[in-house]
PDB file of N, CA and C in Angstrom:
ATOM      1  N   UNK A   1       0.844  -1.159   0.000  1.00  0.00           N
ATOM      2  CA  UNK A   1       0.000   0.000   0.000  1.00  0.00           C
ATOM      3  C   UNK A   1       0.899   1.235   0.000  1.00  0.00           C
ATOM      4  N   UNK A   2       0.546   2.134  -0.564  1.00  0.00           N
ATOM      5  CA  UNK A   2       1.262   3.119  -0.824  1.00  0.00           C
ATOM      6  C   UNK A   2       0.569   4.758   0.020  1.00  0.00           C
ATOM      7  N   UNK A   3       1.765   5.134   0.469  1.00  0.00           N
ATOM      8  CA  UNK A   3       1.073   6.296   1.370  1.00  0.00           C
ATOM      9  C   UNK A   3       2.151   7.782   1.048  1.00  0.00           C
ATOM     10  N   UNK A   4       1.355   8.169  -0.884  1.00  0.00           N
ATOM     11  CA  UNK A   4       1.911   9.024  -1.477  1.00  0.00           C
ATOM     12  C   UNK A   4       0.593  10.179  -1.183  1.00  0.00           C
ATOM     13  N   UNK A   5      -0.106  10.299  -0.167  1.00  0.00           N
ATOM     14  CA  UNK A   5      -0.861  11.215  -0.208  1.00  0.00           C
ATOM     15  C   UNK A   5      -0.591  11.957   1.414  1.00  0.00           C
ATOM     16  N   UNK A   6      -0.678  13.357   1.614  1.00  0.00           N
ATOM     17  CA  UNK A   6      -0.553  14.455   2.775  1.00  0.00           C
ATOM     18  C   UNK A   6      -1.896  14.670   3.511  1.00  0.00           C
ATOM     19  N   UNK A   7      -1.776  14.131   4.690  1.00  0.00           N
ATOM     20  CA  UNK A   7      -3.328  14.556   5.699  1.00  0.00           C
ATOM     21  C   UNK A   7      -2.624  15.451   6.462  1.00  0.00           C
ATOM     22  N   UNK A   8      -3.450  16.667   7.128  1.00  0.00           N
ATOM     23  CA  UNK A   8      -3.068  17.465   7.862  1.00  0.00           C
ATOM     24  C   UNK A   8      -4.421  17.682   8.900  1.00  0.00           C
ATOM     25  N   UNK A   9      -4.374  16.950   9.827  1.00  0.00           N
ATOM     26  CA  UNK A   9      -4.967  16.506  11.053  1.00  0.00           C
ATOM     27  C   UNK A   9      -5.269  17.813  12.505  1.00  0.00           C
ATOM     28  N   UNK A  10      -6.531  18.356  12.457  1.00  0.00           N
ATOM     29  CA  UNK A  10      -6.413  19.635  13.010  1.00  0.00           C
ATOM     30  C   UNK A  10      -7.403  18.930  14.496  1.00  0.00           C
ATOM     31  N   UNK A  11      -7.105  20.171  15.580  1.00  0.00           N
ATOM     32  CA  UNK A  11      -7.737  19.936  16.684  1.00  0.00           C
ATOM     33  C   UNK A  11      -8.751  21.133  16.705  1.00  0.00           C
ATOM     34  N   UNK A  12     -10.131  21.241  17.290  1.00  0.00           N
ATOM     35  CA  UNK A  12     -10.823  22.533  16.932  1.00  0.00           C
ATOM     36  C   UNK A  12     -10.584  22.881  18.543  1.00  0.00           C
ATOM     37  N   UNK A  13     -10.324  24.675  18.636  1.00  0.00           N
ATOM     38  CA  UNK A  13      -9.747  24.801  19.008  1.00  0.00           C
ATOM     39  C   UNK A  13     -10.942  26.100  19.625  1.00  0.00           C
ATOM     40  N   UNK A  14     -11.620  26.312  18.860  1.00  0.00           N
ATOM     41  CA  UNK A  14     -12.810  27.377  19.432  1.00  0.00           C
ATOM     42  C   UNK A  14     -13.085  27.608  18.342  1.00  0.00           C
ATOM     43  N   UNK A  15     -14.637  28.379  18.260  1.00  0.00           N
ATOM     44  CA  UNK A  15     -15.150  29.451  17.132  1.00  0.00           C
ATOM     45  C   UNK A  15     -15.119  31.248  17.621  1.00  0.00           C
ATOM     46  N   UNK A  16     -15.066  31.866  16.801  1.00  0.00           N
ATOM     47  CA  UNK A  16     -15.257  32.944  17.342  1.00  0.00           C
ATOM     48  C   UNK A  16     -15.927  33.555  15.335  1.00  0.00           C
ATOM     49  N   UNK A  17     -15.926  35.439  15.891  1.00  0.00           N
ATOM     50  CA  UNK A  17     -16.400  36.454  14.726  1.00  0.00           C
ATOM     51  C   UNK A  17     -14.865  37.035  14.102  1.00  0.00           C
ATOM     52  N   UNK A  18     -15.380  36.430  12.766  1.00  0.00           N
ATOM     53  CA  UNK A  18     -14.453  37.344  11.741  1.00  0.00           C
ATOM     54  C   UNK A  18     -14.539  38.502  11.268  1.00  0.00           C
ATOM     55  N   UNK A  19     -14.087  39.487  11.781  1.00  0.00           N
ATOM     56  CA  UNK A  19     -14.408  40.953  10.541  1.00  0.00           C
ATOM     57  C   UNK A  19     -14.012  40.945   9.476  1.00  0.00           C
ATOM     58  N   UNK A  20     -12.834  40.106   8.883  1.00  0.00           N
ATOM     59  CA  UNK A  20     -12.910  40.427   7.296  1.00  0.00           C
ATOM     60  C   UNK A  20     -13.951  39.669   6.434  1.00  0.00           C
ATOM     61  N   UNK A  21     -14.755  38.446   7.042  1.00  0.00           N
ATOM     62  CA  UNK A  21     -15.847  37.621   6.189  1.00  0.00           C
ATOM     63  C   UNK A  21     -16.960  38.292   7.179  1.00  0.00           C
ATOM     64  N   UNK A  22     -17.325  38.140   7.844  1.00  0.00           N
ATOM     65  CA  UNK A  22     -18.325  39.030   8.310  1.00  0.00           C
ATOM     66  C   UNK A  22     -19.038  37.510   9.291  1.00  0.00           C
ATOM     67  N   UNK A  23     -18.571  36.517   9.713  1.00  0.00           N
ATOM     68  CA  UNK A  23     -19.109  35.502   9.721  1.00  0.00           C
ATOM     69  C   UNK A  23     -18.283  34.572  11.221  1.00  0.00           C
ATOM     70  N   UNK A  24     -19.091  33.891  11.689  1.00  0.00           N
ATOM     71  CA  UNK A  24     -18.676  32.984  12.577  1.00  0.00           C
ATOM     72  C   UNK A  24     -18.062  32.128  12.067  1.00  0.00           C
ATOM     73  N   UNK A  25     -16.703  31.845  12.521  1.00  0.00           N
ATOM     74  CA  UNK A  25     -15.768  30.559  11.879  1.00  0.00           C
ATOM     75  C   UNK A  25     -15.120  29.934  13.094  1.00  0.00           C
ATOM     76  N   UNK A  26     -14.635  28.388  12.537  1.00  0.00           N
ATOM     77  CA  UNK A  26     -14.561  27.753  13.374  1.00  0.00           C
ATOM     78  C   UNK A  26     -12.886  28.261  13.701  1.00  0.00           C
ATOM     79  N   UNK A  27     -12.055  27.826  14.751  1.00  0.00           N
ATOM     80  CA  UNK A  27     -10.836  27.802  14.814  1.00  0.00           C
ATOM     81  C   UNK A  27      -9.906  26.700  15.295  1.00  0.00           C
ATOM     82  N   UNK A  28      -8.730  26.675  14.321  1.00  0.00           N
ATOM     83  CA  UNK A  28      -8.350  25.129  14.434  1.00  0.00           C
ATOM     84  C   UNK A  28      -6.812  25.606  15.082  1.00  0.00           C
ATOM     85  N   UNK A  29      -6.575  24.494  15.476  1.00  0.00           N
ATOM     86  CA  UNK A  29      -5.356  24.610  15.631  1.00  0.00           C
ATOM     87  C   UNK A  29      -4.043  24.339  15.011  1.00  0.00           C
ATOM     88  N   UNK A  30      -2.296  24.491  14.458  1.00  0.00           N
ATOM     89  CA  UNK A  30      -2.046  24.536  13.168  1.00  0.00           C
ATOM     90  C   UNK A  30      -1.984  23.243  12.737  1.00  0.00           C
ATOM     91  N   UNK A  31      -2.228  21.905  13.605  1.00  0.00           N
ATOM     92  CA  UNK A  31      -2.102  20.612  12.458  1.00  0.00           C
ATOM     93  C   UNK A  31      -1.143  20.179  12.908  1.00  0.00           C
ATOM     94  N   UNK A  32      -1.278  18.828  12.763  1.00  0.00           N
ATOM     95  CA  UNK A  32       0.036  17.843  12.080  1.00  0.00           C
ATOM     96  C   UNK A  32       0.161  16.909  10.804  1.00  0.00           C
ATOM     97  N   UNK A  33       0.688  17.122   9.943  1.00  0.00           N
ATOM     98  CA  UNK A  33       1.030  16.727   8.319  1.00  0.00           C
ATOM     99  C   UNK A  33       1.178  15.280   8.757  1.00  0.00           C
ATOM    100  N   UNK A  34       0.794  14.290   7.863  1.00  0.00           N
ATOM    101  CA  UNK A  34       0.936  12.744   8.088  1.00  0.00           C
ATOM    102  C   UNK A  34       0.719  11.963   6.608  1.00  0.00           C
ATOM    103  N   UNK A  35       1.760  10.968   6.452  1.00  0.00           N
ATOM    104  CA  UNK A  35       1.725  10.664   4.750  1.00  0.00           C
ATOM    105  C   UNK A  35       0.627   9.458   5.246  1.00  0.00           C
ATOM    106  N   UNK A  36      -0.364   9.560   4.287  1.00  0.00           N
ATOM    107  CA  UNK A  36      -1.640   8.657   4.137  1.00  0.00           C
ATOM    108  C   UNK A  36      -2.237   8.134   2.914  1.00  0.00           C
ATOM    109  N   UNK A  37      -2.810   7.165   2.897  1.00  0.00           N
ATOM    110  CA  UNK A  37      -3.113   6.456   1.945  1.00  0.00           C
ATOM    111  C   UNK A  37      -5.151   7.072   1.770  1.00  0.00           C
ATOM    112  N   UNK A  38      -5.459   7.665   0.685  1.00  0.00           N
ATOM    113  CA  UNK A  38      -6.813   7.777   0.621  1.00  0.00           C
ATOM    114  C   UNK A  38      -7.508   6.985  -0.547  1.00  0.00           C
ATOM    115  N   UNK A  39      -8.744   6.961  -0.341  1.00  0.00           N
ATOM    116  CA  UNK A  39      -9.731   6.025  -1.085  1.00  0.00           C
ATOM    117  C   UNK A  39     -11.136   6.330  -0.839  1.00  0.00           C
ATOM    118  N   UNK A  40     -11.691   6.948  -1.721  1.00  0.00           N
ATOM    119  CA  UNK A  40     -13.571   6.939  -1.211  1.00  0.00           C
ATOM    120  C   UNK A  40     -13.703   5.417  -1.545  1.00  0.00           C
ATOM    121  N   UNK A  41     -14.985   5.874   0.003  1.00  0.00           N
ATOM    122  CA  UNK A  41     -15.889   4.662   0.248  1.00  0.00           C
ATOM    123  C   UNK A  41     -16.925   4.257  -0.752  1.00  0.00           C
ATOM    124  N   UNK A  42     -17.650   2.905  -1.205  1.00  0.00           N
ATOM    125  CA  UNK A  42     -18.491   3.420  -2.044  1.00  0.00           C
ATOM    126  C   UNK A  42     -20.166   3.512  -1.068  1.00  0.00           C
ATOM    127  N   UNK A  43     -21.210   3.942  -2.415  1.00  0.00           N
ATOM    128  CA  UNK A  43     -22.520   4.314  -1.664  1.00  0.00           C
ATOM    129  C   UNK A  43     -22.733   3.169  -1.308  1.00  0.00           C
ATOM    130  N   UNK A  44     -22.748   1.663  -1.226  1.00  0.00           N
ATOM    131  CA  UNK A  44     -23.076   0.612  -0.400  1.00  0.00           C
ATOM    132  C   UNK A  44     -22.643   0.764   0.821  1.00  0.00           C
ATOM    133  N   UNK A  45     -21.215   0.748   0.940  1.00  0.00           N
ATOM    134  CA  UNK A  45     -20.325   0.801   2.357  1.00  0.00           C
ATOM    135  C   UNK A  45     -21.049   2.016   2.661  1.00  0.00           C
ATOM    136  N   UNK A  46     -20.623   2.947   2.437  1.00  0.00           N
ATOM    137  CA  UNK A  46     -21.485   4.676   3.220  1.00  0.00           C
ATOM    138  C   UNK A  46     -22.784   4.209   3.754  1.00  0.00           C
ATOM    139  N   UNK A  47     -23.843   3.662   3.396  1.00  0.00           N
ATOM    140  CA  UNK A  47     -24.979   3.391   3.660  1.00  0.00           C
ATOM    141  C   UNK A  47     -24.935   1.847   4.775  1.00  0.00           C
ATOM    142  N   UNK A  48     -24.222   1.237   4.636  1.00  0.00           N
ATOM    143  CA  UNK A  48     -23.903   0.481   5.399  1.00  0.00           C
ATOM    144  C   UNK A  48     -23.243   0.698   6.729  1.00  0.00           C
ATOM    145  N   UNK A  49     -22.711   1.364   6.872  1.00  0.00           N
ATOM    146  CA  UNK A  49     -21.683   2.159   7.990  1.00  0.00           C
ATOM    147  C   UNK A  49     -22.402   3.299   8.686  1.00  0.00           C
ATOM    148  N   UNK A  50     -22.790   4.275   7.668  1.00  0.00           N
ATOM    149  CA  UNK A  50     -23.681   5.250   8.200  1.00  0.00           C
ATOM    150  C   UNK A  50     -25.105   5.902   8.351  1.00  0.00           C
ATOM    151  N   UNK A  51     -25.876   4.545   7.544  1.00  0.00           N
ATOM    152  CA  UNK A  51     -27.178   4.658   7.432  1.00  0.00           C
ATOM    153  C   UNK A  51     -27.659   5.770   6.148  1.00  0.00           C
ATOM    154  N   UNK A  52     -26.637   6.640   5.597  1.00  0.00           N
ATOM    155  CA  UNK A  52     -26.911   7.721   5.252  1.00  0.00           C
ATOM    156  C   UNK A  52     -26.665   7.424   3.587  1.00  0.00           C
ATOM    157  N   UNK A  53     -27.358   7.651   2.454  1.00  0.00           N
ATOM    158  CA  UNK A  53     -26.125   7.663   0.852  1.00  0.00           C
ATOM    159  C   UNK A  53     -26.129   9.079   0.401  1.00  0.00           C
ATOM    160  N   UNK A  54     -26.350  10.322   1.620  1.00  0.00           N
ATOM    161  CA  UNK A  54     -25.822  11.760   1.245  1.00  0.00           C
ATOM    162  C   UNK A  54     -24.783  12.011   1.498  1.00  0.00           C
ATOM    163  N   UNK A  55     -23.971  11.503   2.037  1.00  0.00           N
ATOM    164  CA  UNK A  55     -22.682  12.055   2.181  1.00  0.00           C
ATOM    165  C   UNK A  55     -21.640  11.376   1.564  1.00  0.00           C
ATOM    166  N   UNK A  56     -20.563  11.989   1.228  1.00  0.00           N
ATOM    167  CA  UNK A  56     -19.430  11.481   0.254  1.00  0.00           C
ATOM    168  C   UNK A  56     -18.185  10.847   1.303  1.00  0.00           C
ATOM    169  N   UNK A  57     -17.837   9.879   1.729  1.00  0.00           N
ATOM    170  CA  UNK A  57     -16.739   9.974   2.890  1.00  0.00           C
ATOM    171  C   UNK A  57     -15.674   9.162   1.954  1.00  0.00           C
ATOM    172  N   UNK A  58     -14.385   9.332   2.566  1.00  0.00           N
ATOM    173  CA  UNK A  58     -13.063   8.984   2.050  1.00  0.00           C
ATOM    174  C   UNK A  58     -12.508   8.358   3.589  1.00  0.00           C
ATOM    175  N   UNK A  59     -11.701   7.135   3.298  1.00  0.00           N
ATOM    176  CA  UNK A  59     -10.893   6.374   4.001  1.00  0.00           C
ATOM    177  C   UNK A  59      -9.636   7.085   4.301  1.00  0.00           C
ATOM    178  N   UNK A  60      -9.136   7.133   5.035  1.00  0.00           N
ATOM    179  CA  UNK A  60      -7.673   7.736   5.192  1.00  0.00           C
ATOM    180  C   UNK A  60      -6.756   6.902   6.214  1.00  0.00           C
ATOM    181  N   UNK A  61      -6.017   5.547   5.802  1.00  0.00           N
ATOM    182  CA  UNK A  61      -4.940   5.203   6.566  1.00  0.00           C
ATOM    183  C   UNK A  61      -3.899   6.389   6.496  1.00  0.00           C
ATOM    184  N   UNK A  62      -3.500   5.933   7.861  1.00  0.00           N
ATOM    185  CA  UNK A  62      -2.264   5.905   8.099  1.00  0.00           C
ATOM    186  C   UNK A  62      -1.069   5.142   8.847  1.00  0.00           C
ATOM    187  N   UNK A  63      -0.036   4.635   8.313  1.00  0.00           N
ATOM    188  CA  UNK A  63       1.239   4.269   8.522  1.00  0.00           C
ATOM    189  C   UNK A  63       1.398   3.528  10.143  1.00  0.00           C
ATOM    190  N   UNK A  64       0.731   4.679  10.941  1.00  0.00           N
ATOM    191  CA  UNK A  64       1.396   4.011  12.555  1.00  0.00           C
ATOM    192  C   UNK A  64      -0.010   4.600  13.170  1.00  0.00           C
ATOM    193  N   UNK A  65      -0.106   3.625  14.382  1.00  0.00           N
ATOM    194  CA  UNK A  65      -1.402   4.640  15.264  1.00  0.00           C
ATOM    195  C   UNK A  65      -1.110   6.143  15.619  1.00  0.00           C
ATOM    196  N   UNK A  66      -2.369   6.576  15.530  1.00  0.00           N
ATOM    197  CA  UNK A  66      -2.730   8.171  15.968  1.00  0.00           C
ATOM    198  C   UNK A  66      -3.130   8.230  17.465  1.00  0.00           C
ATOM    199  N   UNK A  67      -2.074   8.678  18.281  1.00  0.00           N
ATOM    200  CA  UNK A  67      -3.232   8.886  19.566  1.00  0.00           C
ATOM    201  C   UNK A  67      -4.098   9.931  20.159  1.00  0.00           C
ATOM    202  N   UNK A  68      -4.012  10.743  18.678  1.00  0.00           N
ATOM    203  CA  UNK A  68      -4.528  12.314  19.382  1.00  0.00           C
ATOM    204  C   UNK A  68      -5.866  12.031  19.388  1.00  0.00           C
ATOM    205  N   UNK A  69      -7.162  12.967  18.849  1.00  0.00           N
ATOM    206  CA  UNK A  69      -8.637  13.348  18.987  1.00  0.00           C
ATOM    207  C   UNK A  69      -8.876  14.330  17.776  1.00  0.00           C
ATOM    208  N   UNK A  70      -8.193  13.601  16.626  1.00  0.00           N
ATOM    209  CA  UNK A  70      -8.460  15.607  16.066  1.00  0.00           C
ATOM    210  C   UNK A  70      -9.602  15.229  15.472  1.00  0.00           C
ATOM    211  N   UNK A  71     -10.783  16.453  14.842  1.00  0.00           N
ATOM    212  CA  UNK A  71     -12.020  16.470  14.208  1.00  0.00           C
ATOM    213  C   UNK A  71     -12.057  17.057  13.524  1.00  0.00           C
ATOM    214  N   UNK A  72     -11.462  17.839  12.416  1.00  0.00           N
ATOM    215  CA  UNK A  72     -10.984  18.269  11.361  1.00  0.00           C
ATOM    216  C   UNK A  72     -10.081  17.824  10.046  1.00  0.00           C
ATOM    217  N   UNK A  73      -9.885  17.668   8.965  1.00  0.00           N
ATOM    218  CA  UNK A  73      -8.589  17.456   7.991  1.00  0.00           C
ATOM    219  C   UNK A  73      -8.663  18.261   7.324  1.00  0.00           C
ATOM    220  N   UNK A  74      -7.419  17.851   6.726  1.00  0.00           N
ATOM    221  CA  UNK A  74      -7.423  18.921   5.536  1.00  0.00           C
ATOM    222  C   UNK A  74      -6.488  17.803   4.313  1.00  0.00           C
ATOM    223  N   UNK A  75      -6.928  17.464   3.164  1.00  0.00           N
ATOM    224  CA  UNK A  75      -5.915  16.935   1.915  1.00  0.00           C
ATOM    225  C   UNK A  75      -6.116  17.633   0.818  1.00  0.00           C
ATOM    226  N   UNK A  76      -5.185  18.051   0.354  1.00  0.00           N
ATOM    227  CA  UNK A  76      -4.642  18.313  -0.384  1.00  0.00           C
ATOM    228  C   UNK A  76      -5.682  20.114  -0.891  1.00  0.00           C
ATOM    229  N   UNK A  77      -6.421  20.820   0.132  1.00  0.00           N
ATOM    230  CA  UNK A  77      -6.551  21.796  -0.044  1.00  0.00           C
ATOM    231  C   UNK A  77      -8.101  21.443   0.452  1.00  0.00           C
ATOM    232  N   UNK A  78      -8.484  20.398   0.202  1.00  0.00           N
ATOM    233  CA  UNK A  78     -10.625  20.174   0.640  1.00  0.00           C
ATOM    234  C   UNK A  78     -10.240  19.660   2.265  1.00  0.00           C
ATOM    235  N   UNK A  79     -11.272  20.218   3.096  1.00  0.00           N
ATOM    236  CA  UNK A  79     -11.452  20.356   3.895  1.00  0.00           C
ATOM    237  C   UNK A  79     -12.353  19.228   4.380  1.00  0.00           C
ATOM    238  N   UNK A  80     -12.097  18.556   5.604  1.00  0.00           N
ATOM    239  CA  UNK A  80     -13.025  17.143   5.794  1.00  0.00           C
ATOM    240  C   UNK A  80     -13.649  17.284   7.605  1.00  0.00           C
ATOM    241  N   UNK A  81     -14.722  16.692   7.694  1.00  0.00           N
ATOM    242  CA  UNK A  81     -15.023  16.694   9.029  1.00  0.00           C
ATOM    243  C   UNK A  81     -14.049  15.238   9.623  1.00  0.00           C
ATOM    244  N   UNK A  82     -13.936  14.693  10.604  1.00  0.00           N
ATOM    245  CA  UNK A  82     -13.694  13.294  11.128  1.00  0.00           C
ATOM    246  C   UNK A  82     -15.046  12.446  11.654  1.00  0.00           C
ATOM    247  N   UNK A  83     -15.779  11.598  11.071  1.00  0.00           N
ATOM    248  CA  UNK A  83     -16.816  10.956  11.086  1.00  0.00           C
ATOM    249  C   UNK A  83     -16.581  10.013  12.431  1.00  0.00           C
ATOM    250  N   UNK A  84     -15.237   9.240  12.138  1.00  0.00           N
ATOM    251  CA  UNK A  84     -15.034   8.018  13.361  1.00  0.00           C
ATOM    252  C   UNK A  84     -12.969   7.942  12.659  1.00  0.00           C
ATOM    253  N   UNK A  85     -12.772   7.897  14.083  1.00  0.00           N
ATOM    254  CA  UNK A  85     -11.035   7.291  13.740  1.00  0.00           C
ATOM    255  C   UNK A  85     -11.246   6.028  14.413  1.00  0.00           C
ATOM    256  N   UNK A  86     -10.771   5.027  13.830  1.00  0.00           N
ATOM    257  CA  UNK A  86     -10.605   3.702  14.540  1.00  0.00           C
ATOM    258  C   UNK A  86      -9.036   3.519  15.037  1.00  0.00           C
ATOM    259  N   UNK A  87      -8.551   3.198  15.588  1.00  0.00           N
ATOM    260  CA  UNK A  87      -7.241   2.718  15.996  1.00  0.00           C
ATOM    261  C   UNK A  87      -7.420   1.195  16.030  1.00  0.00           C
ATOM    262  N   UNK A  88      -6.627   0.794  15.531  1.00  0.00           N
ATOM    263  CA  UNK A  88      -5.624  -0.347  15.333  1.00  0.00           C
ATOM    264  C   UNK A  88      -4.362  -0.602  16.030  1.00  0.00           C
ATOM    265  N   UNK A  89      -3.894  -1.745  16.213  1.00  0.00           N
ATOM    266  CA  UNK A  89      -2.693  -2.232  16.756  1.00  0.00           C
ATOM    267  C   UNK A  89      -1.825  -1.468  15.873  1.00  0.00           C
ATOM    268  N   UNK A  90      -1.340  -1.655  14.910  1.00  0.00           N
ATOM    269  CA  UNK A  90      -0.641  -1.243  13.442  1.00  0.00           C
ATOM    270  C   UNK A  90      -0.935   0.125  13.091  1.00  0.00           C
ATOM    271  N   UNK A  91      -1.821   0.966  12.870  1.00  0.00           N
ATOM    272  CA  UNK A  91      -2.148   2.016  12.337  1.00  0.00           C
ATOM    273  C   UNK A  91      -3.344   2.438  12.547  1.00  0.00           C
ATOM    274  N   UNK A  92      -3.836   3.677  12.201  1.00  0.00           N
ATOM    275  CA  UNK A  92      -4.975   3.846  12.533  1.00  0.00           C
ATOM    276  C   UNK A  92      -6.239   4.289  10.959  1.00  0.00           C
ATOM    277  N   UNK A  93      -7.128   4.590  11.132  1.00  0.00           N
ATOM    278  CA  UNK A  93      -8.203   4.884   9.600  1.00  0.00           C
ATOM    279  C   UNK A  93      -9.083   5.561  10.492  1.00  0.00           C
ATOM    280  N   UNK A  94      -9.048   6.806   9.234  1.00  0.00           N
ATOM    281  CA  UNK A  94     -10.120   7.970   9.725  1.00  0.00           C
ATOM    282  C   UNK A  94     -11.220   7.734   8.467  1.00  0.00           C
ATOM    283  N   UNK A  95     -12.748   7.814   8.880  1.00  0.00           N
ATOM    284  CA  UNK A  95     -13.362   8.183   8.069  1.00  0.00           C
ATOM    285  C   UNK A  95     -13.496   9.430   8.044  1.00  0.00           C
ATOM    286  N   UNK A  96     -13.645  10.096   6.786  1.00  0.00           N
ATOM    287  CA  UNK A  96     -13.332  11.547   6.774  1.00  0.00           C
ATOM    288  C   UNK A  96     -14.877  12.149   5.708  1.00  0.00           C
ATOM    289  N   UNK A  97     -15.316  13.591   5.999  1.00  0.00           N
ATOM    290  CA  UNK A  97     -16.701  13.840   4.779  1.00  0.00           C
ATOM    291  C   UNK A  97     -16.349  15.014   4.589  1.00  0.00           C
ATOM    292  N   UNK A  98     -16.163  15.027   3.241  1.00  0.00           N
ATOM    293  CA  UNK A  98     -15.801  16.473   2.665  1.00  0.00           C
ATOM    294  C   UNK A  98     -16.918  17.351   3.111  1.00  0.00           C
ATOM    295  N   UNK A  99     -16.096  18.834   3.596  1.00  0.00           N
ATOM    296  CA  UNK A  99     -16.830  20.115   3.575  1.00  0.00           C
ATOM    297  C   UNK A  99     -16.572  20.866   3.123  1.00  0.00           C
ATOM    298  N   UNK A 100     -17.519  22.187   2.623  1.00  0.00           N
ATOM    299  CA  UNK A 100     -16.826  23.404   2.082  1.00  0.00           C
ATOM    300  C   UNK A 100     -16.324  24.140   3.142  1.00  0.00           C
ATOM    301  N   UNK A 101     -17.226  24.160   4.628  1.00  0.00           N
ATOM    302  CA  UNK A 101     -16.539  24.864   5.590  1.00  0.00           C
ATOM    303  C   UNK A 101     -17.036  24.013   6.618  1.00  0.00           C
ATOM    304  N   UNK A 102     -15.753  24.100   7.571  1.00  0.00           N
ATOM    305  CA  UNK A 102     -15.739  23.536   8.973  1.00  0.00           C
ATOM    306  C   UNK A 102     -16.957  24.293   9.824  1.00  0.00           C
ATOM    307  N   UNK A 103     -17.596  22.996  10.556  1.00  0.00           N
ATOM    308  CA  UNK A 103     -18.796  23.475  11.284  1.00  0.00           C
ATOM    309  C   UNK A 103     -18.324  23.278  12.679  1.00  0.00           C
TER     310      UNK A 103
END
């Protein structure tokens, strides 16, 4: 398996008011970069896992276990909520659901 793809794994950190968007945003904290392997799920598995076939989710190994909590990503510029991280002996897998903006 190959882990030629960049996750950047955020902790939320508070929301507060922006004056230059005019808007409540969330606030993260700066991340940690981690080489990962991604793959969307398909609409069977999604619906199987989450009851749901509206949402788009992507698999994201990685390499060694994670022991943090984060609820945010970020690859390769799209922005993801954290659905469920499982840990493993070996490594860990985030399900991840694309957003346009962090809630």
């Amino acid at each position: 398996m190959r882990y030629a793809d960049r996750v950047t794994l955020h902790k939320t950190v508070g929301s507060g008011y922006n004056p230059e968007t005019g808007k409540n945003e969330v606030q993260v904290d700066t991340g940690v970069i981690l080489p990962c392997n991604t793959s969307p799920l398909s609409l069977e598995r999604v619906k199987t896992i989450f009851g749901s076939i509206n949402k788009e989710v992507a698999s994201v190994r990685l390499q060694r276990p994670f022991k943090g909590n984060p609820d945010k990503a970020m690859i390769g510029g799209n922005r993801y909520n954290v659905l469920r991280h499982v840990r493993h002996r070996s490594e860990s897998v985030f399900y991840l659901e694309e957003v346009s903006v962090w809630s």
